[in-house]
N, C-alpha and C. Protein backbone atom coordinates (compact mmCIF):
# COMPACT_ATOMS: atom_id res chain seq x y z
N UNK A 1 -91.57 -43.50 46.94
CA UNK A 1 -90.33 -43.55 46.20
C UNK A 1 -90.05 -45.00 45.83
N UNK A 2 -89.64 -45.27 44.41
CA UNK A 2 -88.97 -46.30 44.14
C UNK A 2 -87.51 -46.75 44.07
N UNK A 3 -86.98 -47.28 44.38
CA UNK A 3 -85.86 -47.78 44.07
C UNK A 3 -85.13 -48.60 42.46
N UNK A 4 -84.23 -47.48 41.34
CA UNK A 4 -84.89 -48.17 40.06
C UNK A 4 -83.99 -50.18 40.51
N UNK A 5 -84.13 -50.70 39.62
CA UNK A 5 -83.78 -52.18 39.39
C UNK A 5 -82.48 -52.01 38.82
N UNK A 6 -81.81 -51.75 38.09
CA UNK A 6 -80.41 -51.49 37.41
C UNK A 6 -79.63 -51.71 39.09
N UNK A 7 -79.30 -52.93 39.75
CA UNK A 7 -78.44 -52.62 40.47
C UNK A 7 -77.37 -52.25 40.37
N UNK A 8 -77.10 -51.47 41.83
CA UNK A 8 -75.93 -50.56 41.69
C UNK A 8 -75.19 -51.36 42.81
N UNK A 9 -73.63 -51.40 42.14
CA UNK A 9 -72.57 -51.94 43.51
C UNK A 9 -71.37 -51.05 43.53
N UNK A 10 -71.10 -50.80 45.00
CA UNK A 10 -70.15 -50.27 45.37
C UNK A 10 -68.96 -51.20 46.07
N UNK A 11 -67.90 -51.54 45.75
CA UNK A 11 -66.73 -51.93 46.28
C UNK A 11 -65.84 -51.27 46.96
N UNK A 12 -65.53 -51.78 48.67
CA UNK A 12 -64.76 -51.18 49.24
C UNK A 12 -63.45 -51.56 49.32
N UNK A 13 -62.50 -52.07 48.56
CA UNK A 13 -61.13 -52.88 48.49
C UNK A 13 -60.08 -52.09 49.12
N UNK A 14 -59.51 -52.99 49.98
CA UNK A 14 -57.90 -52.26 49.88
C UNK A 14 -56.81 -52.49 48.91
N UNK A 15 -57.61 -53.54 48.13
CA UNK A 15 -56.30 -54.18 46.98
C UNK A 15 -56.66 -53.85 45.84
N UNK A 16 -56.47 -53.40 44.68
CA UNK A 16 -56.55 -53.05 43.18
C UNK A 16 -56.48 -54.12 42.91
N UNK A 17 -55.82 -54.88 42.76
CA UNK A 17 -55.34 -56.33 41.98
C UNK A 17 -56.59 -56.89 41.98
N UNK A 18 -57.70 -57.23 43.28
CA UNK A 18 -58.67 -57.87 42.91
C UNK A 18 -59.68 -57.07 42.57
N UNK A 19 -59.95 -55.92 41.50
CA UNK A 19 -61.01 -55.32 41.02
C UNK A 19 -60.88 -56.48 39.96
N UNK A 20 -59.68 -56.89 38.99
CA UNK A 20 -60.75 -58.02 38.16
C UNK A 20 -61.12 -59.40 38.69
N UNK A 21 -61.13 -59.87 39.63
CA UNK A 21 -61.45 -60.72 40.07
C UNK A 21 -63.44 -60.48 40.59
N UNK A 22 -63.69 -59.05 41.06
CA UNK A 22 -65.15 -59.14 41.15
C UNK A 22 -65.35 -58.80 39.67
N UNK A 23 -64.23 -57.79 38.80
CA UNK A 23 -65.08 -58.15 37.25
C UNK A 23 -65.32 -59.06 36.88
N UNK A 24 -65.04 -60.05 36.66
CA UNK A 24 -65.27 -61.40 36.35
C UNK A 24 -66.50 -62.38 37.23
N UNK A 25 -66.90 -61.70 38.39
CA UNK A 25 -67.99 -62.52 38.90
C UNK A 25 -68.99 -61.40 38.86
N UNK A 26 -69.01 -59.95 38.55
CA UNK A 26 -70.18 -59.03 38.21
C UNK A 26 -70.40 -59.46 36.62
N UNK A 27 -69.50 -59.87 35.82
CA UNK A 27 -69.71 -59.85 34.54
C UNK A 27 -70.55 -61.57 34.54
N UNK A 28 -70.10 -63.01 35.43
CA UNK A 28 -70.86 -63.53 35.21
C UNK A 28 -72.57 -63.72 35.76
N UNK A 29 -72.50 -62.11 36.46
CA UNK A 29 -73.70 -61.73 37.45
C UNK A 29 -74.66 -61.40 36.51
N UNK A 30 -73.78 -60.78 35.77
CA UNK A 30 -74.56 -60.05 34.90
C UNK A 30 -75.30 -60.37 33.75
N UNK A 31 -74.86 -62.36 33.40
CA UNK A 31 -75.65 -62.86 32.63
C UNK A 31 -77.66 -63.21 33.22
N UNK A 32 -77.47 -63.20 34.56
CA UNK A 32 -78.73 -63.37 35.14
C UNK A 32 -79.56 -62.14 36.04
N UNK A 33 -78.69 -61.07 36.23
CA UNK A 33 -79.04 -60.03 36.91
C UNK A 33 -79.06 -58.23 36.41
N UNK A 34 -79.53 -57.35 35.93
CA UNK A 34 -79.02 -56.13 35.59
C UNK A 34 -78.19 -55.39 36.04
N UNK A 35 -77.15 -55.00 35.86
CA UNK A 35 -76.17 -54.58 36.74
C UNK A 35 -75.84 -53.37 36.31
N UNK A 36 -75.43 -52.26 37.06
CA UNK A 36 -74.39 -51.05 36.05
C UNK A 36 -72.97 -51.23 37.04
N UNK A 37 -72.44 -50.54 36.21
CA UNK A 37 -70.80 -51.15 36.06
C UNK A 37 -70.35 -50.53 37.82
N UNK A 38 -69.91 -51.02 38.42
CA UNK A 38 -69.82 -51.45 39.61
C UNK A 38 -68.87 -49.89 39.86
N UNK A 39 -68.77 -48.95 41.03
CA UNK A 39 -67.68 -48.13 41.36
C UNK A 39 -66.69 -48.64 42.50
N UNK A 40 -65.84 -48.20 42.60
CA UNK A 40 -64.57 -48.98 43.57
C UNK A 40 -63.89 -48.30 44.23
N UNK A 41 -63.61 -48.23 45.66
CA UNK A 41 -63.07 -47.19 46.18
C UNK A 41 -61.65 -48.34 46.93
N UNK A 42 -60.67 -47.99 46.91
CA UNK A 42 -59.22 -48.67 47.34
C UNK A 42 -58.93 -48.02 48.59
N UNK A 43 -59.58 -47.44 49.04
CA UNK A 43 -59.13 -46.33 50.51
C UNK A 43 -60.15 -46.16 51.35
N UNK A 44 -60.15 -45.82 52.98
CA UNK A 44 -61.01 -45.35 53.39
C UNK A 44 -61.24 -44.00 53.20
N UNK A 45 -61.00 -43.01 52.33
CA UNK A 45 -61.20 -41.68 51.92
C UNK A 45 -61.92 -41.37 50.89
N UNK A 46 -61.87 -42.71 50.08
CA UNK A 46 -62.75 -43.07 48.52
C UNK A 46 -63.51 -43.37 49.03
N UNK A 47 -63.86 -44.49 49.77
CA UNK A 47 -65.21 -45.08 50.40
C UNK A 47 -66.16 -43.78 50.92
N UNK A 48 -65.58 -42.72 51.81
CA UNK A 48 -66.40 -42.04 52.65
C UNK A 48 -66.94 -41.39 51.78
N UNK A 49 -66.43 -40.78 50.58
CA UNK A 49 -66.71 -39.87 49.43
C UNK A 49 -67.80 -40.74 48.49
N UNK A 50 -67.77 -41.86 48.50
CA UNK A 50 -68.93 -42.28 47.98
C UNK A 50 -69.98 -42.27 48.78
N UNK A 51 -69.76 -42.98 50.19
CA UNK A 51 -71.02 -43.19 51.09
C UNK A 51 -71.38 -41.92 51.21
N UNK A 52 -70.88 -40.82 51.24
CA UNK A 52 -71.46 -39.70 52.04
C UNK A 52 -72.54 -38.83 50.57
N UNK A 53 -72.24 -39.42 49.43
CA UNK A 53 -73.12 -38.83 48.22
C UNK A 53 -74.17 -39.01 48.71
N UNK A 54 -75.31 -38.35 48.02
CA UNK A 54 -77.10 -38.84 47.56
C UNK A 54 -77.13 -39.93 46.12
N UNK A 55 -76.65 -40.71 46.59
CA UNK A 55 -76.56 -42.51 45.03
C UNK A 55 -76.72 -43.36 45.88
N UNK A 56 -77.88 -43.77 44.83
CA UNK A 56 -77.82 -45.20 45.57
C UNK A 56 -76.68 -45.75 44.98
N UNK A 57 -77.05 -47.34 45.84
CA UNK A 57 -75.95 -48.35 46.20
C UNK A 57 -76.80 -48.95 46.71
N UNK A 58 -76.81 -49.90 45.53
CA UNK A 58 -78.01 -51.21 46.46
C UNK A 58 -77.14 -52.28 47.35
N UNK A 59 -75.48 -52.46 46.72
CA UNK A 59 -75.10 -53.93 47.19
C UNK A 59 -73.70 -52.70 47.63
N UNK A 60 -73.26 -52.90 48.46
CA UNK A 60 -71.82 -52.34 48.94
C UNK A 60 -71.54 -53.96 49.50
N UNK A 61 -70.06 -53.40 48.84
CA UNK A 61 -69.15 -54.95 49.56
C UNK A 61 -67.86 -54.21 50.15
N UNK A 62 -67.94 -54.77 50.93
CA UNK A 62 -66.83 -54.16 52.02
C UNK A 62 -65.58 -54.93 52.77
N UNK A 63 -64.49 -54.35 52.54
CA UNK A 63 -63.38 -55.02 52.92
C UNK A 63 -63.21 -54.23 54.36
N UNK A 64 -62.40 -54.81 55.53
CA UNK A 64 -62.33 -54.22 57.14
C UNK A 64 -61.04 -53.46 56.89
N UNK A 65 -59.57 -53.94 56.04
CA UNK A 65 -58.58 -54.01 56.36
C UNK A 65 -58.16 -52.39 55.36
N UNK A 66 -58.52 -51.42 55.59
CA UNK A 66 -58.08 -50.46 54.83
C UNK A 66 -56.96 -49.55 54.73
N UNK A 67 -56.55 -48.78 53.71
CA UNK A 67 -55.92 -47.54 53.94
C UNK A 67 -56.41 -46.18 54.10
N UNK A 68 -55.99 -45.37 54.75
CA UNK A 68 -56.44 -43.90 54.80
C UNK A 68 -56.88 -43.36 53.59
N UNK A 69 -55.61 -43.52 52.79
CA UNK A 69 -55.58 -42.67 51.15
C UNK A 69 -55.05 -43.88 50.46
N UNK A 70 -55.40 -43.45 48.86
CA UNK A 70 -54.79 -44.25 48.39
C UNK A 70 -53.44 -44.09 48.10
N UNK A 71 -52.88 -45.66 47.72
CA UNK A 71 -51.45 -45.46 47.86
C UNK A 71 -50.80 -45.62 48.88
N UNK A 72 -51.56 -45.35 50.35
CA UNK A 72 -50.73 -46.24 51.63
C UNK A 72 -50.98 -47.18 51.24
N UNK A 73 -49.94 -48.05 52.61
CA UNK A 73 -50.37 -49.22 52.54
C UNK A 73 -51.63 -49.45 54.06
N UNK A 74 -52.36 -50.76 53.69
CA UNK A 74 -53.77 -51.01 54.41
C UNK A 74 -53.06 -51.00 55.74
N UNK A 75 -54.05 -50.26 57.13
CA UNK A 75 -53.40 -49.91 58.47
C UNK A 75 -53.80 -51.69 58.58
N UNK A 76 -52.99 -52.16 59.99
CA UNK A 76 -53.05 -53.26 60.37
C UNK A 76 -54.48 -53.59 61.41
N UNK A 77 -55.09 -52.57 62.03
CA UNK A 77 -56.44 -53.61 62.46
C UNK A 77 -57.57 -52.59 61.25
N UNK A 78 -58.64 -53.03 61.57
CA UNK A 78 -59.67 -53.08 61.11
C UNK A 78 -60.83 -51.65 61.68
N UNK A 79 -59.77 -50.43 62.41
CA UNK A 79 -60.76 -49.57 62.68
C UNK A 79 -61.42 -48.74 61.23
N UNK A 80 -60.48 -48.69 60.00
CA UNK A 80 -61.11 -47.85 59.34
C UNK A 80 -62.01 -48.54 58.42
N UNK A 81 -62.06 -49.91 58.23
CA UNK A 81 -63.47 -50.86 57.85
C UNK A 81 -64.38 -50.73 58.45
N UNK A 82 -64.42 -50.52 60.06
CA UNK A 82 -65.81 -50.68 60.86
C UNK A 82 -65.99 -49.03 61.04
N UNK A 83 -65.28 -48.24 60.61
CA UNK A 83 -65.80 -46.78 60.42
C UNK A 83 -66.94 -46.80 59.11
N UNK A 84 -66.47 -47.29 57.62
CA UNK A 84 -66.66 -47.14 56.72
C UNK A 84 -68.16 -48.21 56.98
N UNK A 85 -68.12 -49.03 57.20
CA UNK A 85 -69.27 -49.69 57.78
C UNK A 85 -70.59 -49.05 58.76
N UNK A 86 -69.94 -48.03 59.72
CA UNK A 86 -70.87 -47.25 60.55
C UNK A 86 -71.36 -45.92 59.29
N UNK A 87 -70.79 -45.86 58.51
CA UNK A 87 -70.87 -44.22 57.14
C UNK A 87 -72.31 -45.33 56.44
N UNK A 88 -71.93 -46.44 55.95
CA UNK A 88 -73.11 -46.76 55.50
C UNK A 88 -74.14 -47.07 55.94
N UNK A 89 -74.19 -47.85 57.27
CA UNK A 89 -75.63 -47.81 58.59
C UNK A 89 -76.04 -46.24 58.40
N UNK A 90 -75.18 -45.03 58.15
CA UNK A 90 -75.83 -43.98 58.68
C UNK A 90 -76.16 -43.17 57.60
N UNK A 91 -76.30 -43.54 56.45
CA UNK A 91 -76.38 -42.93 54.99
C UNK A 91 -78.18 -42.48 55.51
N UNK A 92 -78.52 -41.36 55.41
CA UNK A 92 -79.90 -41.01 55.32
C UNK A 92 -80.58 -40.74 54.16
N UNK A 93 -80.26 -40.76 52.86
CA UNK A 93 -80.39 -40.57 51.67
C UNK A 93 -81.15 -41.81 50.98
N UNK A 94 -80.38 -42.65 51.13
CA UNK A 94 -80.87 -43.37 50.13
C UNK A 94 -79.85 -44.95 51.30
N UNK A 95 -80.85 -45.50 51.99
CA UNK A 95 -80.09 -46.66 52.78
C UNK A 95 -79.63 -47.85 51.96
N UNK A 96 -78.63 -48.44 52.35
CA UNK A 96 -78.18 -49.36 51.08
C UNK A 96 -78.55 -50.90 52.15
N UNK A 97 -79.71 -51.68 51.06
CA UNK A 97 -80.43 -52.67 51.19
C UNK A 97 -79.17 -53.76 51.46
N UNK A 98 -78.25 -53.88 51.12
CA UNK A 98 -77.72 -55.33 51.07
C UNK A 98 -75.77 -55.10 51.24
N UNK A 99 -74.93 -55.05 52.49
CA UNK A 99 -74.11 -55.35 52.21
C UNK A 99 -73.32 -56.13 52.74
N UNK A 100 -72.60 -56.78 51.97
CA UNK A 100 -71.40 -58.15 52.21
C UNK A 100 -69.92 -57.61 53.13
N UNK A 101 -69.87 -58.20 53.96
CA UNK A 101 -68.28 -58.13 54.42
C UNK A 101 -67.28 -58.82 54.44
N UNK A 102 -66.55 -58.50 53.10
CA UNK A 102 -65.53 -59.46 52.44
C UNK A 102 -64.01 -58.93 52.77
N UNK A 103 -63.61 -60.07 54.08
CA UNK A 103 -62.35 -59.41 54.83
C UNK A 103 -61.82 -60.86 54.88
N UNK A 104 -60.35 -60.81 55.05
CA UNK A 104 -59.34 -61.84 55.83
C UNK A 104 -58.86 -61.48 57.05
N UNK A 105 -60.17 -60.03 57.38
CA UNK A 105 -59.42 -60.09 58.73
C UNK A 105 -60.35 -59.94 59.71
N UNK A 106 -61.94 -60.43 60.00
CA UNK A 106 -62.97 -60.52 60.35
C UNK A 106 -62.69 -61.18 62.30
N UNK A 107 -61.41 -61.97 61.95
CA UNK A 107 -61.27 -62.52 63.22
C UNK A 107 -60.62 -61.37 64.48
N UNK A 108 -60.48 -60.11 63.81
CA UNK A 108 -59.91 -58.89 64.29
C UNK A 108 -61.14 -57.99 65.05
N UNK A 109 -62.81 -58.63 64.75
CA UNK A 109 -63.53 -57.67 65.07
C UNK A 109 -64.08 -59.10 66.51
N UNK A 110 -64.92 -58.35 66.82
CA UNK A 110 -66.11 -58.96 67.88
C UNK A 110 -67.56 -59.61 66.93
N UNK A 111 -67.04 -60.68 65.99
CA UNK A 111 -68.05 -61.38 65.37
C UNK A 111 -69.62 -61.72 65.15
N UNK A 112 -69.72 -62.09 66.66
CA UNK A 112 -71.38 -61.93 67.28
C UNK A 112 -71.86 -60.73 66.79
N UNK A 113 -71.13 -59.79 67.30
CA UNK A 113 -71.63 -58.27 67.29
C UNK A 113 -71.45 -57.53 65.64
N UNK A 114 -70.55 -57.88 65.33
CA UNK A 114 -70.66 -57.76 63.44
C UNK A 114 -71.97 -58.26 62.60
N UNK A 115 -72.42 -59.53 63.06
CA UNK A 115 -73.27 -60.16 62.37
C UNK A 115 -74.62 -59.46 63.13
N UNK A 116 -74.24 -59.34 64.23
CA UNK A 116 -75.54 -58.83 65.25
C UNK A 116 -76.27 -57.35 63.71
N UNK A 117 -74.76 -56.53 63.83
CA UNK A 117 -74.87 -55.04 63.25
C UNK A 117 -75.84 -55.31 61.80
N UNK A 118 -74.98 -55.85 60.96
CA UNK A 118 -75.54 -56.08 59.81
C UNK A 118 -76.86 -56.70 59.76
N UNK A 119 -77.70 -57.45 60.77
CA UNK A 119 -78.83 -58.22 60.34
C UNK A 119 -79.96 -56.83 60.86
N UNK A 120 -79.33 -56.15 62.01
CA UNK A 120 -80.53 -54.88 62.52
C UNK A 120 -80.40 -53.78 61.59
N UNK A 121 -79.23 -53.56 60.84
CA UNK A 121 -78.90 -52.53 59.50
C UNK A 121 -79.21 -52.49 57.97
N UNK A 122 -79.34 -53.90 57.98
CA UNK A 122 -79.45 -53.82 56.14
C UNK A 122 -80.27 -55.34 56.35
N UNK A 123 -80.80 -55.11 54.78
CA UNK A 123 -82.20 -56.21 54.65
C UNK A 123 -81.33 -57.74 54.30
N UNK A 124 -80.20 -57.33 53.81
CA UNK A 124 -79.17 -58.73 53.30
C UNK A 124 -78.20 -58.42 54.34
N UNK A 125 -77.24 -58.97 55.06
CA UNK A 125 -75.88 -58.78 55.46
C UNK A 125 -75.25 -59.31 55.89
N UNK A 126 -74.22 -59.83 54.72
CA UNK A 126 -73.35 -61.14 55.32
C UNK A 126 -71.69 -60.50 55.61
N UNK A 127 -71.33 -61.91 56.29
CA UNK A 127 -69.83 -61.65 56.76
C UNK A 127 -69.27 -63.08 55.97
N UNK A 128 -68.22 -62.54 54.58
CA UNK A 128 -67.84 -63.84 54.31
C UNK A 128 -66.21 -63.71 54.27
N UNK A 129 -65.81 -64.74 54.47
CA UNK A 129 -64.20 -64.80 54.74
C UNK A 129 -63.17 -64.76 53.57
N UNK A 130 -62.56 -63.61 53.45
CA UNK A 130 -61.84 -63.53 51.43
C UNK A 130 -61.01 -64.83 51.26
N UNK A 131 -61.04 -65.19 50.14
CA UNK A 131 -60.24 -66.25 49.95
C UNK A 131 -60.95 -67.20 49.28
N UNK A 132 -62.10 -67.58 49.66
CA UNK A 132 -63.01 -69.18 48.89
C UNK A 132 -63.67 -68.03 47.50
N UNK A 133 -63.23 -68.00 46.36
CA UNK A 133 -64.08 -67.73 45.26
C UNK A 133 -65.46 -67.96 44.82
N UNK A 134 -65.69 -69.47 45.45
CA UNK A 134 -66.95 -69.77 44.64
C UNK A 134 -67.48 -69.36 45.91
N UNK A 135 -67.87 -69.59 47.20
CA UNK A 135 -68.16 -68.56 48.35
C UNK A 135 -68.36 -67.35 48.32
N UNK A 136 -67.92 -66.44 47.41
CA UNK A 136 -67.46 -64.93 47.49
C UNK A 136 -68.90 -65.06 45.96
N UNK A 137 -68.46 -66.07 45.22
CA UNK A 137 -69.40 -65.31 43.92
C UNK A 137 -71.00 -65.77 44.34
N UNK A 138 -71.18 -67.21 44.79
CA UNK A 138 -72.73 -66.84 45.38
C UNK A 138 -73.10 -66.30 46.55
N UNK A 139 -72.28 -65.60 47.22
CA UNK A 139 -73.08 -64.66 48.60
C UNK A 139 -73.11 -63.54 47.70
N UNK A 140 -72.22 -63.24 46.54
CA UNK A 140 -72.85 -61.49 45.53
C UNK A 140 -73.89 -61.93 44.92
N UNK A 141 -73.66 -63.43 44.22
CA UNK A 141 -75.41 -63.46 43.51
C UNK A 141 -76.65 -63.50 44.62
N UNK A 142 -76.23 -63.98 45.64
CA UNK A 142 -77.27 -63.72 47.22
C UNK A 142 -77.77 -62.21 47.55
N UNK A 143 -76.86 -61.54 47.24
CA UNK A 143 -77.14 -60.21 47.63
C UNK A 143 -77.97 -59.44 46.56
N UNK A 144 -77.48 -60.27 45.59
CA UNK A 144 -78.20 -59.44 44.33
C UNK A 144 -79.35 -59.63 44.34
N UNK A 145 -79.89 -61.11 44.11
CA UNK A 145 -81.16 -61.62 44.41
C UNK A 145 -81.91 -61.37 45.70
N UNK A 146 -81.69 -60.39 46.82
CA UNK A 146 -81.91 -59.82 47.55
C UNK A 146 -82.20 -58.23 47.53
N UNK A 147 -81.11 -57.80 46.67
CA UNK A 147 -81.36 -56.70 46.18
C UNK A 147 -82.94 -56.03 45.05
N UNK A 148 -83.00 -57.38 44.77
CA UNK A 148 -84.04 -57.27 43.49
C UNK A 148 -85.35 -57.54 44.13
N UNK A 149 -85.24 -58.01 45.52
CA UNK A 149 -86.52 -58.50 46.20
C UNK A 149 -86.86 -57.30 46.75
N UNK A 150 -85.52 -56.83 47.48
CA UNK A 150 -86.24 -55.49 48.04
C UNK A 150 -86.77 -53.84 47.25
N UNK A 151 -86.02 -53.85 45.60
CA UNK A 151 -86.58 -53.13 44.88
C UNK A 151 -87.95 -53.52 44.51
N UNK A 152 -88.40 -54.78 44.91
CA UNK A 152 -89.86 -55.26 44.40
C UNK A 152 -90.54 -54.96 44.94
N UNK A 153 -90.22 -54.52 46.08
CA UNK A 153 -91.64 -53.93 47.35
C UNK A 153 -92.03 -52.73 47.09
N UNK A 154 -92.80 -52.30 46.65
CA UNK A 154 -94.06 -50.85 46.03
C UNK A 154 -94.60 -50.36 47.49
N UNK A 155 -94.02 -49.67 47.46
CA UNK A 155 -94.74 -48.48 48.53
C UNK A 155 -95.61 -47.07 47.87
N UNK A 156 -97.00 -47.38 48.37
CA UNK A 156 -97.83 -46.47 47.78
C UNK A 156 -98.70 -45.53 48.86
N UNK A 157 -98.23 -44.16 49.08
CA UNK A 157 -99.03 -43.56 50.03
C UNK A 157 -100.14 -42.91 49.41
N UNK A 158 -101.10 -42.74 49.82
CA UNK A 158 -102.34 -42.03 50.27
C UNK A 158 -102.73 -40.46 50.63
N UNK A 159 -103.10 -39.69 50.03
CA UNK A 159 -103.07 -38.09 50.47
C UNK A 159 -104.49 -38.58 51.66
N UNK A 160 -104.46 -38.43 52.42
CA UNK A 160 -105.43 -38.16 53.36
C UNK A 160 -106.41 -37.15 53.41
N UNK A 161 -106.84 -36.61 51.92
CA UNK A 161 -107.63 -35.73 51.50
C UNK A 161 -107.83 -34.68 52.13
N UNK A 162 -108.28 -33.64 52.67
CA UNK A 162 -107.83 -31.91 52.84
C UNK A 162 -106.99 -31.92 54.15
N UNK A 163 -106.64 -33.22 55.24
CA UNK A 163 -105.64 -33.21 55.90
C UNK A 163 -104.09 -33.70 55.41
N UNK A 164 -102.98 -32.52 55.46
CA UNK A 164 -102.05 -32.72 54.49
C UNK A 164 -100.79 -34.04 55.84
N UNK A 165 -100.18 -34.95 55.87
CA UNK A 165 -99.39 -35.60 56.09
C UNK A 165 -98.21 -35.39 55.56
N UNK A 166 -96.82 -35.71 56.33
CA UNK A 166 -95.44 -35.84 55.86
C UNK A 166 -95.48 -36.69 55.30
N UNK A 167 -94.35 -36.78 54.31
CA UNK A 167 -94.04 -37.74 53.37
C UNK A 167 -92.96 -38.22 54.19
N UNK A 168 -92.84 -39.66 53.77
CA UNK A 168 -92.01 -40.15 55.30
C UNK A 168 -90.37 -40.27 54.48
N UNK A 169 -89.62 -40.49 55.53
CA UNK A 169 -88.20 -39.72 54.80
C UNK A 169 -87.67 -42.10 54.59
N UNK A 170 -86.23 -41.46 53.56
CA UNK A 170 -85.87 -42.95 52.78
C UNK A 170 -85.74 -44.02 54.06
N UNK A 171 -84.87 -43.37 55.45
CA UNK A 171 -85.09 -44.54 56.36
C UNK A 171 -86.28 -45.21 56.60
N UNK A 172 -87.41 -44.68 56.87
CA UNK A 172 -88.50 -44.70 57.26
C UNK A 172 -89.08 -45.88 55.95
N UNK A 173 -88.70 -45.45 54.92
CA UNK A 173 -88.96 -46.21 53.74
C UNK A 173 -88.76 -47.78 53.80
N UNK A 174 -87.41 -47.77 53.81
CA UNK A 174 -86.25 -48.87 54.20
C UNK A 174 -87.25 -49.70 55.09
N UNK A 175 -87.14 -49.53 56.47
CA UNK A 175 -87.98 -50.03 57.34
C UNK A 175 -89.28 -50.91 56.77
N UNK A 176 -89.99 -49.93 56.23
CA UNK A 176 -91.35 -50.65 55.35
C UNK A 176 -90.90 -51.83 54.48
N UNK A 177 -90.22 -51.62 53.65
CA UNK A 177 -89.44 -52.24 53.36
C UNK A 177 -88.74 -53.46 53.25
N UNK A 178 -88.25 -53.65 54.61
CA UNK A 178 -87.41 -54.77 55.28
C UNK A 178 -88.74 -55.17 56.00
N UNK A 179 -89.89 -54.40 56.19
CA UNK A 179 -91.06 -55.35 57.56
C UNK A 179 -91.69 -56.01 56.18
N UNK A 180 -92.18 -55.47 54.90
CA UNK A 180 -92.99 -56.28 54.42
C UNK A 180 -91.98 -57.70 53.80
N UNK A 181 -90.48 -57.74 53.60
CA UNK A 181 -89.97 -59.04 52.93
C UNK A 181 -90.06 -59.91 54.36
N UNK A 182 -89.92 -59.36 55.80
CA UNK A 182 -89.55 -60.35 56.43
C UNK A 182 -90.93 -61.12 56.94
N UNK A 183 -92.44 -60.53 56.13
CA UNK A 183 -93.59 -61.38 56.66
C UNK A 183 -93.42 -62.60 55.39
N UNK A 184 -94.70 -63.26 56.09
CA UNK A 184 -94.54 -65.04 55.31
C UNK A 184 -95.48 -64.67 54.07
């Protein structure tokens, strides 16, 4: 299986107000990178409804501080970010290579262990702090250019001629994946 190149991003916001603020850094992404037009979920109920599809999602960016539905307002700690975070570690479909955790409220989790999660889960995965712009727009061009490395890896199996083999499932893929970018 390939992964096509047209990256795909998913946004997990609790705020509307800043969907144009990543328009404006996907649109200047988009002078150096292929992009399709980014989907956005404002809730942890939007988020799960995306993660839980069969789509990819090469780059998910993820906010901690969410609401249930939309239209509350965002609960005060950070359990339904690190839910929405465990939905994408556990996507079996199609694993998403690269995602960012773009919170102001990061100092709410167990840090070590955040950064621990994301580096054993996804082939990119940063924790960056909302607020610094130019910070926020090259860790997405980071991810992207990460994203494009790991669509570059060609996985080609072999029929083992009149003995028939499983075809190995997308985690399994992933894995291959993440072992051949991290050799020298």
């Amino acid at each position: 299986m390939s992964y096509p190149t047209l990256v795909q991003v998913l946004v997990i916001e609790d705020d509307i107000k800043t969907k144009s603020v990543y328009e404006r850094i996907f649109k200047g992404q988009s002078e150096r990178f292929s992009l399709a037009p980014p989907c956005y979920a404002f809730c942890f109920t939007d988020a799960s409804a995306y993660l839980s599809q069969d789509r990819i999602f090469h780059l998910v960016i993820l906010d901690l501080r969410l609401p249930e539905a939309f239209g509350l307002p965002p609960e005060s700690g950070v359990d339904l970010g690190m839910r929405a975070l465990g939905e994408a570690i556990g996507r079996a479909g199609y694993p998403i290579p690269a995602l960012l955790v773009v919170s102001g409220h990061v100092e709410k989790t167990d840090q070590g262990q955040l950064r621990a999660t994301l580096d054993a889960n996804f082939h990119y995965g940063r924790v960056v702090v909302k607020g610094d712009l130019e910070q926020l727009t090259v860790e997405i061009g980071r991810g992207i250019e990460e994203v494009n490395r790991y669509v570059s890896v060609g996985l080609h199996l072999r029929d083992g001629g009149e003995r028939r083999y499983p075809t190995i499932t997308p985690a399994e893929e992933d894995v291959l994946r993440r072992f051949v970018l991290q050799q020298q």
